[in-house]
N, C-alpha and C. Protein backbone atom coordinates (compact mmCIF):
# COMPACT_ATOMS: atom_id res chain seq x y z
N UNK A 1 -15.31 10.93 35.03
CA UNK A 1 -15.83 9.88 34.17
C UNK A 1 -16.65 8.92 35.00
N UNK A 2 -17.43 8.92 34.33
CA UNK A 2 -18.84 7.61 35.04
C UNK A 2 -18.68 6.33 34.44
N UNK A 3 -18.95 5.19 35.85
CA UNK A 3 -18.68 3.60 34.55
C UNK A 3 -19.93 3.50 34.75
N UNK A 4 -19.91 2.65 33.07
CA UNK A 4 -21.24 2.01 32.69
C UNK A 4 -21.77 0.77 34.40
N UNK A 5 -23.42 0.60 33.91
CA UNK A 5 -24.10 -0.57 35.38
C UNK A 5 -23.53 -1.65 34.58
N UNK A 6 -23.78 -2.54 35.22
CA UNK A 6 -23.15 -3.72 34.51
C UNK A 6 -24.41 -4.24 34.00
N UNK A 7 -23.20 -4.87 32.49
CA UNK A 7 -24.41 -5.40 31.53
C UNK A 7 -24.83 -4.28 30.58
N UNK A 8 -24.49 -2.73 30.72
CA UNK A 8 -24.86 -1.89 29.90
C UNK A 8 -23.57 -2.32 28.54
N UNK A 9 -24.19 -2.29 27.36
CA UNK A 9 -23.09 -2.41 26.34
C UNK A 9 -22.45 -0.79 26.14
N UNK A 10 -21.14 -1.03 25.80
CA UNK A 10 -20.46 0.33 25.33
C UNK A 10 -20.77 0.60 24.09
N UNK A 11 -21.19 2.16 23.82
CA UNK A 11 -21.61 2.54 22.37
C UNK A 11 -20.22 2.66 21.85
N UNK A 12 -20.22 2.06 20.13
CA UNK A 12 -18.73 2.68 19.80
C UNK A 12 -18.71 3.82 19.07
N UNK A 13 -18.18 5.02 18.87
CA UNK A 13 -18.00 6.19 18.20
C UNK A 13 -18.22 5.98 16.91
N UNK A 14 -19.05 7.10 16.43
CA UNK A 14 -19.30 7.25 14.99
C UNK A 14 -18.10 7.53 14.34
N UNK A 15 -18.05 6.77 12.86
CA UNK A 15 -16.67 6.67 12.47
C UNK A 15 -16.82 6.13 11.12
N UNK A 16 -15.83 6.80 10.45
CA UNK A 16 -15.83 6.48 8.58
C UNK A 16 -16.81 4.98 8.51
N UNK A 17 -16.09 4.17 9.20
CA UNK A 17 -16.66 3.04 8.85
C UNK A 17 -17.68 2.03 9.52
N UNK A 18 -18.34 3.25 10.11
CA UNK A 18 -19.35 2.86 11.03
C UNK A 18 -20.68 2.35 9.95
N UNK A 19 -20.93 1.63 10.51
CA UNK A 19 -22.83 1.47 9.61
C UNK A 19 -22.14 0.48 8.11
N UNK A 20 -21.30 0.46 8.01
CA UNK A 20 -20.35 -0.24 6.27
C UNK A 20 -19.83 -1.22 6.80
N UNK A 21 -20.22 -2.37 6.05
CA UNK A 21 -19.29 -3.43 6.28
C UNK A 21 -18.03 -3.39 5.19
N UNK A 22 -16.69 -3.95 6.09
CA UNK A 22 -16.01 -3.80 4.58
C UNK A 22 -14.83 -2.73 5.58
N UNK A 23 -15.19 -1.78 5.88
CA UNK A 23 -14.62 -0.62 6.16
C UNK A 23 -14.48 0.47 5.22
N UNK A 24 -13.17 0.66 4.59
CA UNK A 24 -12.66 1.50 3.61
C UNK A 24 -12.54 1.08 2.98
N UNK A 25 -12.42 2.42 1.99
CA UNK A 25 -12.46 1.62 0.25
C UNK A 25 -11.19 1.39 0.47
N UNK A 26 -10.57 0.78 -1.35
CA UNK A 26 -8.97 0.61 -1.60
C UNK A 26 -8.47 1.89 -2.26
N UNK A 27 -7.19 2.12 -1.71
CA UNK A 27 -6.68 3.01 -1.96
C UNK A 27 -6.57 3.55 -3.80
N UNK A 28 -6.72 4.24 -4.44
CA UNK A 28 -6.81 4.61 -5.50
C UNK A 28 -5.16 4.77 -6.79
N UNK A 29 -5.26 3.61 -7.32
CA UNK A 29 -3.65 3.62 -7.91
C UNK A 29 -3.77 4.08 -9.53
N UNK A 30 -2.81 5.19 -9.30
CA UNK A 30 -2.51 5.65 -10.81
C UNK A 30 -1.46 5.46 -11.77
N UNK A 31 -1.98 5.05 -13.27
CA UNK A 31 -0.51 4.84 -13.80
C UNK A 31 0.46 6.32 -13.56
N UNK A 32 1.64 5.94 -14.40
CA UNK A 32 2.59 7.18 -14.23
C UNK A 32 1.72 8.53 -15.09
N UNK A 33 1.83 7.93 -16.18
CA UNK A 33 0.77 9.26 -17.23
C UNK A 33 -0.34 10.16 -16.00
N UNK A 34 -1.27 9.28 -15.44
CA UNK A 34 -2.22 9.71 -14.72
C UNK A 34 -1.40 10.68 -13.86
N UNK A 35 -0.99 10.60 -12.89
CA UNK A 35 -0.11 10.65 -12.12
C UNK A 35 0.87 12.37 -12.45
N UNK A 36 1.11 12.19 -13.61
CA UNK A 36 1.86 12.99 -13.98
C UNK A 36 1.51 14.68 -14.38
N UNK A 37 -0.16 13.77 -15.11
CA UNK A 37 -1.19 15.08 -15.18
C UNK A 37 -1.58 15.99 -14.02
N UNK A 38 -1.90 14.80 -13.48
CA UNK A 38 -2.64 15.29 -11.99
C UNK A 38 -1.59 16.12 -11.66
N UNK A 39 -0.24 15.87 -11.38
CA UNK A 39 0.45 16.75 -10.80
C UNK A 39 0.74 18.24 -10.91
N UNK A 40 1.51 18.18 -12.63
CA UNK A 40 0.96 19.53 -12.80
C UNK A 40 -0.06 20.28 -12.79
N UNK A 41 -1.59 19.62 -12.81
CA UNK A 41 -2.90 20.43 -12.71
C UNK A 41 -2.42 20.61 -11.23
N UNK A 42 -2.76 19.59 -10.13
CA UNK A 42 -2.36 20.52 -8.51
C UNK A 42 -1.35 21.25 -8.00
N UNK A 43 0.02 21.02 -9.36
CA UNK A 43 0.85 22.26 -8.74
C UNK A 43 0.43 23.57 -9.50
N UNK A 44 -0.14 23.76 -10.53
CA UNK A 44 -0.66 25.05 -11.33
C UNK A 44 -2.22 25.28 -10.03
N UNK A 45 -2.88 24.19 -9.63
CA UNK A 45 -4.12 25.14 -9.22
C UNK A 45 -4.35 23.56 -7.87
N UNK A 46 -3.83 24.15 -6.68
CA UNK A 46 -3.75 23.27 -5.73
C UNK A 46 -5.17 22.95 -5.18
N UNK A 47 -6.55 23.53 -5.51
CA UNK A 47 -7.74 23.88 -4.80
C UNK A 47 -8.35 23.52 -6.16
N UNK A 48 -8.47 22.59 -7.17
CA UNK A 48 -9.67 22.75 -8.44
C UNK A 48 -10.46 22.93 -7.91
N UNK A 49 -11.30 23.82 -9.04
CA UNK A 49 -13.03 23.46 -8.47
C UNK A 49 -14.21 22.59 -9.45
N UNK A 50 -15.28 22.42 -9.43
CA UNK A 50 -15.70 21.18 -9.74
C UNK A 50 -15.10 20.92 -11.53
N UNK A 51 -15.53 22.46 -12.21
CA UNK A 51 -15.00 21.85 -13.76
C UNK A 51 -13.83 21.75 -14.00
N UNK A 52 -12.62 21.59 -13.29
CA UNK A 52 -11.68 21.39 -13.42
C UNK A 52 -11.60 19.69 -13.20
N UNK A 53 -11.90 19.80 -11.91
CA UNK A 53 -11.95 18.08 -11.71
C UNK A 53 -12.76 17.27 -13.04
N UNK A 54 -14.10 18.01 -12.87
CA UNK A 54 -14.68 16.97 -14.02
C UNK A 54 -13.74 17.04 -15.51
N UNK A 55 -12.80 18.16 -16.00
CA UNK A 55 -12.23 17.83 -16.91
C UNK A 55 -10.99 16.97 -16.62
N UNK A 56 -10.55 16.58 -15.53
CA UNK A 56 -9.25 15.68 -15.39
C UNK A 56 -9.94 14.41 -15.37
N UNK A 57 -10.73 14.52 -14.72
CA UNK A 57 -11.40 13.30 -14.72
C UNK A 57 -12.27 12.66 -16.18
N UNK A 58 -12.26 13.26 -16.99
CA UNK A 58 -12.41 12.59 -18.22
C UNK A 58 -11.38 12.87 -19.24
N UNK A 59 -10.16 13.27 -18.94
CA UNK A 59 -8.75 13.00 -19.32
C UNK A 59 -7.70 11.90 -18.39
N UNK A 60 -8.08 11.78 -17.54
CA UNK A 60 -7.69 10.37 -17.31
C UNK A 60 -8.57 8.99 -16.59
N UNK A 61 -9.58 9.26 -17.25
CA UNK A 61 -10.68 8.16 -16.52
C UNK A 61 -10.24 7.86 -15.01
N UNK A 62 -10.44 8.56 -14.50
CA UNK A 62 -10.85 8.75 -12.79
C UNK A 62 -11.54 9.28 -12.29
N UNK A 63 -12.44 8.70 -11.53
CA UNK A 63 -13.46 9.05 -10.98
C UNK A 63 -13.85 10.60 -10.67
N UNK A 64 -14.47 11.63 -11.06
CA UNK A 64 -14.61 13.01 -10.55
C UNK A 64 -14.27 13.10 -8.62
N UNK A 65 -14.94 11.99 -8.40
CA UNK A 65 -15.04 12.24 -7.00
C UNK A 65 -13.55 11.65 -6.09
N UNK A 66 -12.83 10.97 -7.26
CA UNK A 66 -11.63 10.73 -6.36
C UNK A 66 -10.60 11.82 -7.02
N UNK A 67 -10.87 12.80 -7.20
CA UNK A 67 -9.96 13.39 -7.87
C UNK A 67 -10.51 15.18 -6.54
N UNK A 68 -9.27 15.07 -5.59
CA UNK A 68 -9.52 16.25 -4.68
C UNK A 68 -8.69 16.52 -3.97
């Protein structure tokens, strides 16, 4: 490993929340109903693929894209 000359700034690693202020989103909370669907759809089919999601996702108003 090589040290930086002095005065060189350290780059920091590209990272989820690089370039975003804010960081991460908030975690995504479901009622029980929601919750309950979802489950049996991922224990019947652990991998949906997109029209599956898009139909859970307009059976329980959640986002297509948080639903994976």
């Amino acid at each position: 490993s090589r040290s930086l000359p002095a005065g060189e700034p350290r780059s920091r690693p590209a990272g989820p929340s690089s370039g975003r202020e804010g960081g991460r989103r908030k975690r995504t909370t479901f009622s029980k109903a929601q919750l309950e669907l979802l489950v049996r759809a991922f224990e019947k089919e652990p991998y949906p693929g997109i029209a599956l999601r898009e139909q859970l996702s307009g059976l329980t108003d959640i986002p297509e894209s948080r639903i994976q």
